[in-house]
Protein backbone atom coordinates (compact mmCIF):
# COMPACT_ATOMS: atom_id res chain seq x y z
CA UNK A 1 -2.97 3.24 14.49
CA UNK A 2 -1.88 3.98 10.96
CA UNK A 3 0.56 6.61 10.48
CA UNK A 4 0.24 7.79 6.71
CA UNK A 5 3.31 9.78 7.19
CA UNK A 6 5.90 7.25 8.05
CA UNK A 7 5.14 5.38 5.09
CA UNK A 8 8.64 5.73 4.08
CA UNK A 9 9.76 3.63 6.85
CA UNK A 10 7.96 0.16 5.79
CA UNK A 11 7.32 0.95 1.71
CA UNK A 12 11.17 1.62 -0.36
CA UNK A 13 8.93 2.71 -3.30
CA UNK A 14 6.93 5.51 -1.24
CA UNK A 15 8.97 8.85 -1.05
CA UNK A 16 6.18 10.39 0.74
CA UNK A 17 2.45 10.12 2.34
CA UNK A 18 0.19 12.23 3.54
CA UNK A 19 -3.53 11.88 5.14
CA UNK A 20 -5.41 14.66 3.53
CA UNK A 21 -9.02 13.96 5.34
CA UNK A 22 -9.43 15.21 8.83
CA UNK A 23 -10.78 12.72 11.17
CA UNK A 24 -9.93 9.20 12.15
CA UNK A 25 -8.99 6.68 9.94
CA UNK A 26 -11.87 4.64 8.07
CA UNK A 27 -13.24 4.16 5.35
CA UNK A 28 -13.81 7.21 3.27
CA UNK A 29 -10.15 8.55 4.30
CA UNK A 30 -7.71 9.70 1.72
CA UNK A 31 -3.97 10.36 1.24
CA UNK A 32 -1.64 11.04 -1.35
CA UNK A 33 1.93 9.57 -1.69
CA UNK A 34 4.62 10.10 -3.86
CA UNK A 35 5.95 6.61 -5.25
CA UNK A 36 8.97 5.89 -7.08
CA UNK A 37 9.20 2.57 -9.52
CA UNK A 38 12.56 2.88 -11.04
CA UNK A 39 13.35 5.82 -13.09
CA UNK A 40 9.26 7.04 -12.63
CA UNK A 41 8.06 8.97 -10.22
CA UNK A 42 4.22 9.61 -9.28
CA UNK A 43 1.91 11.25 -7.40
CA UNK A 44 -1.23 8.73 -6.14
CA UNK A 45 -4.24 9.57 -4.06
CA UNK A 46 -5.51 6.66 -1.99
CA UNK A 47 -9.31 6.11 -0.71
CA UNK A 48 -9.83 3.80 2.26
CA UNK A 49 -13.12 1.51 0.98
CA UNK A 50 -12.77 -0.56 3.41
CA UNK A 51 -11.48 -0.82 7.52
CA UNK A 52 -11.40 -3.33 10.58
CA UNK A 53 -9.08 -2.18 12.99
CA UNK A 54 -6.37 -4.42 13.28
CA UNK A 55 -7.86 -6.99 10.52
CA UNK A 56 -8.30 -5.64 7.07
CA UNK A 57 -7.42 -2.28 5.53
CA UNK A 58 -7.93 -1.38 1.70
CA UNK A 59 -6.87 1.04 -0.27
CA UNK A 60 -8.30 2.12 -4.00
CA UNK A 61 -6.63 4.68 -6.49
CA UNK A 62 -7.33 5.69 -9.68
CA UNK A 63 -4.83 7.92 -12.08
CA UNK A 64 -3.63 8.01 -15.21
CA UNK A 65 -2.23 4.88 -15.31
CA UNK A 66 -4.78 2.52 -14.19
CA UNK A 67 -6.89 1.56 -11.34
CA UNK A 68 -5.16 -0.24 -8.08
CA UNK A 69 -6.32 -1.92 -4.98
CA UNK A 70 -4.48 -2.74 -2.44
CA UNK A 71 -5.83 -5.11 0.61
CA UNK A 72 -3.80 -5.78 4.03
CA UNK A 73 -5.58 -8.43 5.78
CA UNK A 74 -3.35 -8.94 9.45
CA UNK A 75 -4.13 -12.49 11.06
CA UNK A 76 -3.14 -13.82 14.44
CA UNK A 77 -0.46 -16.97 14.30
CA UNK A 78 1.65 -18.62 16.39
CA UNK A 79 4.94 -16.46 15.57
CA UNK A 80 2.96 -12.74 15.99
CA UNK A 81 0.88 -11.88 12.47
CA UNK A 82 0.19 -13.36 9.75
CA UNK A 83 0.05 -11.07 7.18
CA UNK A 84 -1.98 -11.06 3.77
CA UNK A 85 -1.36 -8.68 1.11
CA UNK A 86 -3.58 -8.61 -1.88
CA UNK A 87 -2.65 -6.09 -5.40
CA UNK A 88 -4.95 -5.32 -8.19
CA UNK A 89 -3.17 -3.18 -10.88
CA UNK A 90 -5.62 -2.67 -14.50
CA UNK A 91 -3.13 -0.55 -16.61
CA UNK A 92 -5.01 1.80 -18.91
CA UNK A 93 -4.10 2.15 -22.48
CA UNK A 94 -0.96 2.61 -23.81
CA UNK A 95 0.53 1.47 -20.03
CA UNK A 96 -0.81 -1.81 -20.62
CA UNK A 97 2.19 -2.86 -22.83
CA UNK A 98 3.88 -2.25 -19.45
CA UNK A 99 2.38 -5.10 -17.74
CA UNK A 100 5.32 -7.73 -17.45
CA UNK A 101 7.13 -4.83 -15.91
CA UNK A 102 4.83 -3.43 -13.60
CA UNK A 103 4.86 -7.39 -12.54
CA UNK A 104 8.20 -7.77 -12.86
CA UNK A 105 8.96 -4.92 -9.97
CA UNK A 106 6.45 -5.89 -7.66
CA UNK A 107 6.94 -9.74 -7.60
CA UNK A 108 10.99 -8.66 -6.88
CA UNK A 109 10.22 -6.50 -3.75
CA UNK A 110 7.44 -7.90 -2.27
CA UNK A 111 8.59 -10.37 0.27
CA UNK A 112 11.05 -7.77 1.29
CA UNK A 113 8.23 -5.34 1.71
CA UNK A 114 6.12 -7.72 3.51
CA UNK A 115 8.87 -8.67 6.25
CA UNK A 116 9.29 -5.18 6.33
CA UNK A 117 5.92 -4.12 7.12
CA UNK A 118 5.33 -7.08 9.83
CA UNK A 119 8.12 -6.43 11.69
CA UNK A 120 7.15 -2.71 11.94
CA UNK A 121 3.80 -3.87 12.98
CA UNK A 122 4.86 -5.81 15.69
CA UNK A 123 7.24 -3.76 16.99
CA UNK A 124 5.02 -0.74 16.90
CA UNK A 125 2.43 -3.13 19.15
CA UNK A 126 4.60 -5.18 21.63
């Protein structure tokens, strides 16, 4: 089950999260979380497009900054999960001079985010 609000725990650059649909989690859900990228700070609101438990989950925004996507695709291996993470960031206007930055901080905390965010996983399940 994903727990919006203990985003925190698995994402250092998310300050806060919040589902803001009622219902189960699927596609069509939204929630908003409050990210932090050095010295910035934003507010983002997140649309599940599209949801197999326990194998894919995706999540679209779109702000004043760009357009994201971000894909978790979770995998079966020998060790536990294998776990896939796909990002899709299209800066808008004047942000796009921003690019080798926005690059910059992702590429430097991804694998720790990605350990991170398995081990939570698996510890949440077994």
């Amino acid at each position: 089950m994903i727990q919006f609000d203990e985003a925190d725990q698995w994402a250092d650059q998310v300050a806060a999260s919040v589902k803001i649909t009622d219902g189960p989690v699927g596609v069509g859900t939204r929630l908003t979380e409050r990210v932090k990228t050095g010295p910035f700070s934003e507010e983002l609101t997140w649309e599940i497009t599209a949801f197999e438990p326990n194998r894919l989950v995706r999540f679209e925004a779109d702000n004043a900054l760009g357009r994201s996507q971000v894909s978790y695709l979770f995998d079966e291996a020998e060790d536990g999960t294998k776990l896939t993470a796909e990002v899709y960031i299209q800066l808008k206007g004047f942000y796009r001079c921003f690019r080798p930055v926005v690059h910059y901080l992702h590429q430097r905390n991804r694998e720790g985010y990605l350990a991170k965010t398995k081990r939570i996983l698996e510890d949440s399940v077994g």
